[in-house]
Structures are given as C-alpha cells and as structure tokens.
PDB file of N, CA and C in Angstrom:
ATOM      1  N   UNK A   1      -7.158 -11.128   7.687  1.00  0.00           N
ATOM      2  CA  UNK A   1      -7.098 -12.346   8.485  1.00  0.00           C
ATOM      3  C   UNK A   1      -5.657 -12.700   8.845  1.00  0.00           C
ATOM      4  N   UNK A   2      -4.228 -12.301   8.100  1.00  0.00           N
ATOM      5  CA  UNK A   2      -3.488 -12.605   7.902  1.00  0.00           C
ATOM      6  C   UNK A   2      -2.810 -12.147   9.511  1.00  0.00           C
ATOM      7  N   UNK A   3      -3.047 -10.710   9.560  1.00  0.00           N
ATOM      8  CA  UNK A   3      -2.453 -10.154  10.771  1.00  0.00           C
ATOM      9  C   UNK A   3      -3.320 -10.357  12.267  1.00  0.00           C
ATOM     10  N   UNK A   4      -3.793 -10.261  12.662  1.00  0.00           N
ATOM     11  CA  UNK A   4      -4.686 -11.209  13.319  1.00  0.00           C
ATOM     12  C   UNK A   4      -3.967 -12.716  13.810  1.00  0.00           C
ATOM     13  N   UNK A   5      -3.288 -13.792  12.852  1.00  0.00           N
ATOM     14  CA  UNK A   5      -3.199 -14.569  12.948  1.00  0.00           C
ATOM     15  C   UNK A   5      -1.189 -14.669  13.842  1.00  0.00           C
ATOM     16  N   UNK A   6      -0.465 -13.564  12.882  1.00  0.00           N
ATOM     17  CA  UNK A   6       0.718 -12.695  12.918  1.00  0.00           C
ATOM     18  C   UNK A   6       0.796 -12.421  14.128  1.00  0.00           C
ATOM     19  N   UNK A   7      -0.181 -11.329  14.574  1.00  0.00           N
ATOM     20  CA  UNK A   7      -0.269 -10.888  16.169  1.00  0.00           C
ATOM     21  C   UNK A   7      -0.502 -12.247  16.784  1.00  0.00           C
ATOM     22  N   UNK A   8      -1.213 -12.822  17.264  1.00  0.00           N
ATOM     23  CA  UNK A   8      -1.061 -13.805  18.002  1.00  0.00           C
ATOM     24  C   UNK A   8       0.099 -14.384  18.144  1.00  0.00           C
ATOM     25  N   UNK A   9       0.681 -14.967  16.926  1.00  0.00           N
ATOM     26  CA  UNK A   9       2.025 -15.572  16.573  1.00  0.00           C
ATOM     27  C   UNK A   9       3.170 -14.932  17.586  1.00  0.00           C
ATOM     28  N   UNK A  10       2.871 -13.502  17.620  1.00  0.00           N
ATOM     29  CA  UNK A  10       4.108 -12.345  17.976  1.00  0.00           C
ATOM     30  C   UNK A  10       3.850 -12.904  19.471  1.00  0.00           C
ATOM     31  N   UNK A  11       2.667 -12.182  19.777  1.00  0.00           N
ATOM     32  CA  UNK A  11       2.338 -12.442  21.594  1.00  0.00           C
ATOM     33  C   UNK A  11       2.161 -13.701  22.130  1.00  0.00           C
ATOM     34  N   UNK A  12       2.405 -14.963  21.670  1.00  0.00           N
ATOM     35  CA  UNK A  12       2.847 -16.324  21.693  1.00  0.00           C
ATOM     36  C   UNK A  12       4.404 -16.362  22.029  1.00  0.00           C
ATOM     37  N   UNK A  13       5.434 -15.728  20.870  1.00  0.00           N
ATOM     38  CA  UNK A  13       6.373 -16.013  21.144  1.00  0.00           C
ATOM     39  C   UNK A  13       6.712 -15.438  22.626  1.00  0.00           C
ATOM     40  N   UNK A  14       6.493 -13.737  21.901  1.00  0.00           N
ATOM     41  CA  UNK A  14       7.111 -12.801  23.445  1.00  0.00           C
ATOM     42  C   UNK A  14       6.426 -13.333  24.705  1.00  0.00           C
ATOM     43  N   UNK A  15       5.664 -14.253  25.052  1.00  0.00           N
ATOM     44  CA  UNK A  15       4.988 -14.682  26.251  1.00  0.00           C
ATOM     45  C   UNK A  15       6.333 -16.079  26.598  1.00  0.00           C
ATOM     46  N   UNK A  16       6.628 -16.946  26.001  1.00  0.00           N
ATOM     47  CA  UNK A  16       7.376 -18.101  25.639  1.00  0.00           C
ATOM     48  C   UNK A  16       8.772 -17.336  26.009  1.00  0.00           C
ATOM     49  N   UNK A  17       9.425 -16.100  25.672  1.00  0.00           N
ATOM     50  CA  UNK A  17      11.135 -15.952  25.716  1.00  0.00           C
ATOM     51  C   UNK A  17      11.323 -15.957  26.918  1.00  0.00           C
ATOM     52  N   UNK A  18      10.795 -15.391  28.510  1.00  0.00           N
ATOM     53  CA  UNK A  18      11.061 -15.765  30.029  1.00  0.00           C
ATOM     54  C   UNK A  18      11.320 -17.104  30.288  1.00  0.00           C
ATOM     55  N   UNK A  19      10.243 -17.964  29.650  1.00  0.00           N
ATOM     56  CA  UNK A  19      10.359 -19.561  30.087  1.00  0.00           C
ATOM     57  C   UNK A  19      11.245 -19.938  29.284  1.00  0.00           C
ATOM     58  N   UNK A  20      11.602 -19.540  28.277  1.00  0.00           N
ATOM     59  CA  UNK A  20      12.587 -20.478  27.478  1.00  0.00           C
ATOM     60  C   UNK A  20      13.596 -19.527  27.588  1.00  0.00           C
ATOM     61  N   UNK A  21      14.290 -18.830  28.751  1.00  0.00           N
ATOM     62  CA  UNK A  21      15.623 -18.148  28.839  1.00  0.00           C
ATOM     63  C   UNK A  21      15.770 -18.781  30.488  1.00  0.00           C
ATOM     64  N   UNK A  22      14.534 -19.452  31.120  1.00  0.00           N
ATOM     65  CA  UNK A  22      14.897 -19.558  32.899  1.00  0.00           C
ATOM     66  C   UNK A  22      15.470 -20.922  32.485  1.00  0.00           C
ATOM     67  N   UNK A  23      16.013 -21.932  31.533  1.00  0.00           N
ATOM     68  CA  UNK A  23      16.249 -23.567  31.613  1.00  0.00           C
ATOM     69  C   UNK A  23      16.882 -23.439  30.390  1.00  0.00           C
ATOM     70  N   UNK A  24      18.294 -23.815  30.835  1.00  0.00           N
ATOM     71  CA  UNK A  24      18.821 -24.843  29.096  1.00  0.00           C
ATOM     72  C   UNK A  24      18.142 -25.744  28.687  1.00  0.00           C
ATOM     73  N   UNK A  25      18.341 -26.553  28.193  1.00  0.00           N
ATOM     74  CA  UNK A  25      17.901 -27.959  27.669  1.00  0.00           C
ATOM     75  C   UNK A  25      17.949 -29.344  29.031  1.00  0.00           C
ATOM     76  N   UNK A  26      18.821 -29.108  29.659  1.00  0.00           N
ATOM     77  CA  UNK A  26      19.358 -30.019  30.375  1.00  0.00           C
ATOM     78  C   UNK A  26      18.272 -29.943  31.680  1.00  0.00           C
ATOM     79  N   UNK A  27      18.577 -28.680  31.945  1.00  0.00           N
ATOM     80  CA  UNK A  27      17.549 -28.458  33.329  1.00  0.00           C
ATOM     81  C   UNK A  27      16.380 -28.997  33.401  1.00  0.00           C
ATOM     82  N   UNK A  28      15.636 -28.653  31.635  1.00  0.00           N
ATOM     83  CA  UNK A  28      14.405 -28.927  31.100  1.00  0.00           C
ATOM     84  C   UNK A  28      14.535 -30.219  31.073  1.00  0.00           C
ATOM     85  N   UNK A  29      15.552 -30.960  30.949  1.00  0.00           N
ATOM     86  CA  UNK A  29      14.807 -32.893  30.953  1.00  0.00           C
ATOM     87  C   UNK A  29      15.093 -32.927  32.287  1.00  0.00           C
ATOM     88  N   UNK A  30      16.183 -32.482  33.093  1.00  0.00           N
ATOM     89  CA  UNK A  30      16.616 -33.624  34.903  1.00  0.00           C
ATOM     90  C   UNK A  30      16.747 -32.242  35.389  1.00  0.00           C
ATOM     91  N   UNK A  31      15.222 -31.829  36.003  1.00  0.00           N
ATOM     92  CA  UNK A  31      15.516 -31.017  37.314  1.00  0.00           C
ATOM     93  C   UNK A  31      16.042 -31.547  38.091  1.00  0.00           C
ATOM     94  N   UNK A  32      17.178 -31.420  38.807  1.00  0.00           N
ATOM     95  CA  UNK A  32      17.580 -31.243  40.117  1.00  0.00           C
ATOM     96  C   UNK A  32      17.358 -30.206  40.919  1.00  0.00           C
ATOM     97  N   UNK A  33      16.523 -30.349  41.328  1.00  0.00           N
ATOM     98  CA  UNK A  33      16.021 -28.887  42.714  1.00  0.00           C
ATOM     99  C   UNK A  33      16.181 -29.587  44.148  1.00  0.00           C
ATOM    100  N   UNK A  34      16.513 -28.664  45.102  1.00  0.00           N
ATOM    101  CA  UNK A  34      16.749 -28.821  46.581  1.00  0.00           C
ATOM    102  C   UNK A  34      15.753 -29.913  47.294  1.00  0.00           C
ATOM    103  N   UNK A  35      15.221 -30.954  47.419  1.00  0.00           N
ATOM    104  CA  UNK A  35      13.814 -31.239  48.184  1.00  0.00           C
ATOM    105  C   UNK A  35      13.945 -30.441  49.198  1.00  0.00           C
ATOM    106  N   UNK A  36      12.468 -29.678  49.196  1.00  0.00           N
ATOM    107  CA  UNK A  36      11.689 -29.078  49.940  1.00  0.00           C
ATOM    108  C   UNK A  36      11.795 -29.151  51.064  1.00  0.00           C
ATOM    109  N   UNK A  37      11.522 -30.558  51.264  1.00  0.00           N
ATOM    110  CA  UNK A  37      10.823 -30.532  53.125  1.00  0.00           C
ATOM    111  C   UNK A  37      12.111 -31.235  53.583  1.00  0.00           C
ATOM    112  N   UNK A  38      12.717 -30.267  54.691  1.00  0.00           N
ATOM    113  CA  UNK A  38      14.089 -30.904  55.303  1.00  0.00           C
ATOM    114  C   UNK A  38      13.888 -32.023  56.577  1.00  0.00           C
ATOM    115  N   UNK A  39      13.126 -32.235  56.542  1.00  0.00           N
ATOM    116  CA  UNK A  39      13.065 -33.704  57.172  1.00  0.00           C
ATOM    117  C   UNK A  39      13.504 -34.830  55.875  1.00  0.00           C
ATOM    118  N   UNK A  40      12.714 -34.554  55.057  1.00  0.00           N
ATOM    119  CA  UNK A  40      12.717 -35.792  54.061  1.00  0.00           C
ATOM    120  C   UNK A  40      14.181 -35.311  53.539  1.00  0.00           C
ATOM    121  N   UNK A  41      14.717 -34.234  53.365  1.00  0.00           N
ATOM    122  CA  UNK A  41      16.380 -34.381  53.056  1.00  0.00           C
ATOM    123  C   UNK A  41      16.986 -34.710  53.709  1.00  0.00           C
ATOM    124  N   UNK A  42      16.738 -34.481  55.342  1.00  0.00           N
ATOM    125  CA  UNK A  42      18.151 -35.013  55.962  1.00  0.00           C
ATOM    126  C   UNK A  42      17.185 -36.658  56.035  1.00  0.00           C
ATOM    127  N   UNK A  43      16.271 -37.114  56.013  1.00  0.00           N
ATOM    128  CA  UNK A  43      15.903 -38.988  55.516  1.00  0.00           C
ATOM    129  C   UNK A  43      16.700 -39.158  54.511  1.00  0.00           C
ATOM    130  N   UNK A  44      16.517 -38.353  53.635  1.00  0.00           N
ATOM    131  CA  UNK A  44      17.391 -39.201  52.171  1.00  0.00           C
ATOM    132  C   UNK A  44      19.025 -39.264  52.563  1.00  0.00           C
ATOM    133  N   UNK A  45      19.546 -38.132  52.924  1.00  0.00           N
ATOM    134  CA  UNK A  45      20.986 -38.118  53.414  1.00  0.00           C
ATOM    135  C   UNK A  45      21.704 -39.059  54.525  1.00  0.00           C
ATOM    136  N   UNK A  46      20.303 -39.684  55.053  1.00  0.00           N
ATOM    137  CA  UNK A  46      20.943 -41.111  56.146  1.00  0.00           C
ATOM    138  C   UNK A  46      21.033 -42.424  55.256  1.00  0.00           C
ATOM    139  N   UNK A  47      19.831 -42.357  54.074  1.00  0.00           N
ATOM    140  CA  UNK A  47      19.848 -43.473  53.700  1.00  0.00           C
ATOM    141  C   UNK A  47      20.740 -43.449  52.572  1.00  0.00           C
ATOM    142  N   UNK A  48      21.687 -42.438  52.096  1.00  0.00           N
ATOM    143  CA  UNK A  48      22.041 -42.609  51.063  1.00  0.00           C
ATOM    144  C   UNK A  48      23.821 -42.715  51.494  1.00  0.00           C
ATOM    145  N   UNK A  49      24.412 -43.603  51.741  1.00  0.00           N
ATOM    146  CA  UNK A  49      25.525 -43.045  52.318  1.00  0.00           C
ATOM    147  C   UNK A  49      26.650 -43.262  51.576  1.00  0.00           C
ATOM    148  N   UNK A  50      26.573 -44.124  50.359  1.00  0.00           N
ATOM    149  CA  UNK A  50      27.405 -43.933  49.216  1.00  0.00           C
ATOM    150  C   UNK A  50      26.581 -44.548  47.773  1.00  0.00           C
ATOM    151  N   UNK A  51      27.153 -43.963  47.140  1.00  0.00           N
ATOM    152  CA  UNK A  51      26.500 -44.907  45.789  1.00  0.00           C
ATOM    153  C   UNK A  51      27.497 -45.157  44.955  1.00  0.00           C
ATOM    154  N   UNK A  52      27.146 -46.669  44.217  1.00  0.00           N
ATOM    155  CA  UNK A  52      28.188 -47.507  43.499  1.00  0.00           C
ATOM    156  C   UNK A  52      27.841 -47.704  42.361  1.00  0.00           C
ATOM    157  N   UNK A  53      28.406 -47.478  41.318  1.00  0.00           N
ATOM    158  CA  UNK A  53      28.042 -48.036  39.993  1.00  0.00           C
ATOM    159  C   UNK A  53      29.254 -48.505  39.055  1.00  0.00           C
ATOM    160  N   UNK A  54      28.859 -49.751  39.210  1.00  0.00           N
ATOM    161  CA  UNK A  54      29.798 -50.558  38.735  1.00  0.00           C
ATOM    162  C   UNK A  54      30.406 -50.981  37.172  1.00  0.00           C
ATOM    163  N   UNK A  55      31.125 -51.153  36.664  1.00  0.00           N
ATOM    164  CA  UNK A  55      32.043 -50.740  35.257  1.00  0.00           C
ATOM    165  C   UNK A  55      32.544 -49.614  34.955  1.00  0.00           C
ATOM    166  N   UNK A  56      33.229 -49.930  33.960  1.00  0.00           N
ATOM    167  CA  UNK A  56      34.415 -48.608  33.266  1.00  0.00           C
ATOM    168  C   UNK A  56      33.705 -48.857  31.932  1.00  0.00           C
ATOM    169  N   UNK A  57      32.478 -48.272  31.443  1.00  0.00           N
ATOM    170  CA  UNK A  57      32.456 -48.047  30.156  1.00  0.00           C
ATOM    171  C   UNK A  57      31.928 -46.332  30.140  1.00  0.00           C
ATOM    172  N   UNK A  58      31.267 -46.087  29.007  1.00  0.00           N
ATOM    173  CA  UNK A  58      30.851 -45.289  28.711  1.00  0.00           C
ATOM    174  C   UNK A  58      29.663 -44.576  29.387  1.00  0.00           C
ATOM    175  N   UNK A  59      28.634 -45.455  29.845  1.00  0.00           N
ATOM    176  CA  UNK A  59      27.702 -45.834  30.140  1.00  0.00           C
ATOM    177  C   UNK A  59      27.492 -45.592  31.842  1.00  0.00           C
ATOM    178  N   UNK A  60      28.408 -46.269  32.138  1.00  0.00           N
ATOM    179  CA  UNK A  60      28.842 -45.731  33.904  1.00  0.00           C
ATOM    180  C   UNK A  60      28.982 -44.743  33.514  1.00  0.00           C
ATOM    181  N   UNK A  61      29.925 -44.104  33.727  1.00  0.00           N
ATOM    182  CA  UNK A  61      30.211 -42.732  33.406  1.00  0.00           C
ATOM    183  C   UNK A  61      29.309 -42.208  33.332  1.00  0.00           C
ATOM    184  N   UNK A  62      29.035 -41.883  32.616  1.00  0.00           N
ATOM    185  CA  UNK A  62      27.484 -40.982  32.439  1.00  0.00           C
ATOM    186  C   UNK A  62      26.760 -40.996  33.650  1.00  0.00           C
ATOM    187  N   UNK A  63      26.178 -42.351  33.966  1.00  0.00           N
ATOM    188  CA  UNK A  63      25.594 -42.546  35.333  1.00  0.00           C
ATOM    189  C   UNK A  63      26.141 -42.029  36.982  1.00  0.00           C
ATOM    190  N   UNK A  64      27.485 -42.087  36.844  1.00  0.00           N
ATOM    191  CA  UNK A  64      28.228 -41.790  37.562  1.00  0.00           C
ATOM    192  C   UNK A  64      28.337 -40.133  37.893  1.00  0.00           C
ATOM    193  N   UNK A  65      28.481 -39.546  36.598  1.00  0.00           N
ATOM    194  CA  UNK A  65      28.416 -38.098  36.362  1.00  0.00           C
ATOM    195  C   UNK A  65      27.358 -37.513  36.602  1.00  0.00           C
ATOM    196  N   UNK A  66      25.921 -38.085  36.568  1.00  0.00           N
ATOM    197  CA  UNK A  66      24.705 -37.948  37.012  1.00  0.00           C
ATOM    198  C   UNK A  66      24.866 -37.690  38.299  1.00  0.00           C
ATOM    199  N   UNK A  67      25.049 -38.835  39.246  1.00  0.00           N
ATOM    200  CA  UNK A  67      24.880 -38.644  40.443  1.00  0.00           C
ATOM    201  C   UNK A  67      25.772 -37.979  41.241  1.00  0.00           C
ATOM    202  N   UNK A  68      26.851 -37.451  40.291  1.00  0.00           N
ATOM    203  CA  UNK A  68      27.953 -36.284  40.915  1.00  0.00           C
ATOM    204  C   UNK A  68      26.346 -34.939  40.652  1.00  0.00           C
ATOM    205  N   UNK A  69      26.052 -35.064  39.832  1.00  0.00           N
ATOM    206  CA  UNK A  69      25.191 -33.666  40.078  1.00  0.00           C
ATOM    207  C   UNK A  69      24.388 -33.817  40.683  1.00  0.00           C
ATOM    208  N   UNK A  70      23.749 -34.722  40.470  1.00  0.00           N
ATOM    209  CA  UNK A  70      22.118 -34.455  41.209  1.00  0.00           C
ATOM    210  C   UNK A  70      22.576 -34.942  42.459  1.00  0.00           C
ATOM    211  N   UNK A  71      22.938 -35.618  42.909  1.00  0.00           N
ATOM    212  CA  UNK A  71      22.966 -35.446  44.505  1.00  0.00           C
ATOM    213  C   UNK A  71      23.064 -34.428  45.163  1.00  0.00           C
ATOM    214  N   UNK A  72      24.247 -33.866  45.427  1.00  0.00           N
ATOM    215  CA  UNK A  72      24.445 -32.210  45.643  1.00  0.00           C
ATOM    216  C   UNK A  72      23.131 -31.613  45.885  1.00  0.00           C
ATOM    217  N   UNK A  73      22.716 -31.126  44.736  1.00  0.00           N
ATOM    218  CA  UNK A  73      21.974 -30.589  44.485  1.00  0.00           C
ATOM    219  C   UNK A  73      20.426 -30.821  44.886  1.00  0.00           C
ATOM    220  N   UNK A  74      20.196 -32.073  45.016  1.00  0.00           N
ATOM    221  CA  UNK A  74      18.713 -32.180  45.583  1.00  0.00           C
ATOM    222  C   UNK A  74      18.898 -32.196  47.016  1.00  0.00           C
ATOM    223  N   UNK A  75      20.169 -32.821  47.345  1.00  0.00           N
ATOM    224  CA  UNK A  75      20.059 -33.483  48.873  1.00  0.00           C
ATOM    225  C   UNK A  75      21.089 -32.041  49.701  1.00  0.00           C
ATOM    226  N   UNK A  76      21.014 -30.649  49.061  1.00  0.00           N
ATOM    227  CA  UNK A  76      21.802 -29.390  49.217  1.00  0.00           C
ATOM    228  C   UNK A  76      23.450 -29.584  50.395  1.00  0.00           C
ATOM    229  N   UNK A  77      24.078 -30.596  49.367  1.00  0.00           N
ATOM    230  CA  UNK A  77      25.228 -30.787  50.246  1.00  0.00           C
ATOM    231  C   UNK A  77      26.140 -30.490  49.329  1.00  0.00           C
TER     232      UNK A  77
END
C-alpha cells in the first residue's frame, strides 16, 4: 500500500515542477500581464495620465513602486 501511495506522491510532484518553475512568488500574488484587447489598452492609457500618491513613508513607496511596475507592464508602455 505504501508504494502505491509513494508513486502518486512522485507523479504529483513531477507534474507541479513546470508550474512552480513558470512564477516566483511575486508573479504568483500580482500578475501583471499585457491587457489583451488593445482597444481597452489604449482606453486605459487615455484615462490614466498620471498617478499620485501622496506621502513619504514607507507605505507610499511601496505603492508607488507598484505602479512603477504594473503599469508598464499591463498598459505595454
């Protein structure tokens, strides 16, 4: 019963190492991917024409650093 249970275990993991080698950690919580349909990107790229986030703590930052990536990247500029 033991191996049986083993094999599965094995062909579980080796099925799992592709998906868990295509994403760090990061990717895996905040995809940023291209939107798709380029109408709705160049919509988002009219309406978005700066973004502000206001304070100097820690906290901005972060937020700030966010939207240095994901913009780019969804809106492919």
């Amino acid at each position: 019963m033991e191996r049986p249970i083993a094999a599965f275990l094995l062909g579980l993991t080796l099925l799992a190492v592709p998906v868990l080698c295509a994403e760090d950690g990061y990717e895996l919580w905040l995809r940023y991917r291209k939107v798709d349909d380029p109408s709705r990107r160049a919509q988002y790229r009219d309406a978005i024409g700066h973004v502000v986030v206001p304070g100097e703590n820690a906290t901005s930052e972060i937020i700030r650093s966010e939207f240095q990536r994901a913009l780019p990247a969804l809106l492919d500029t």
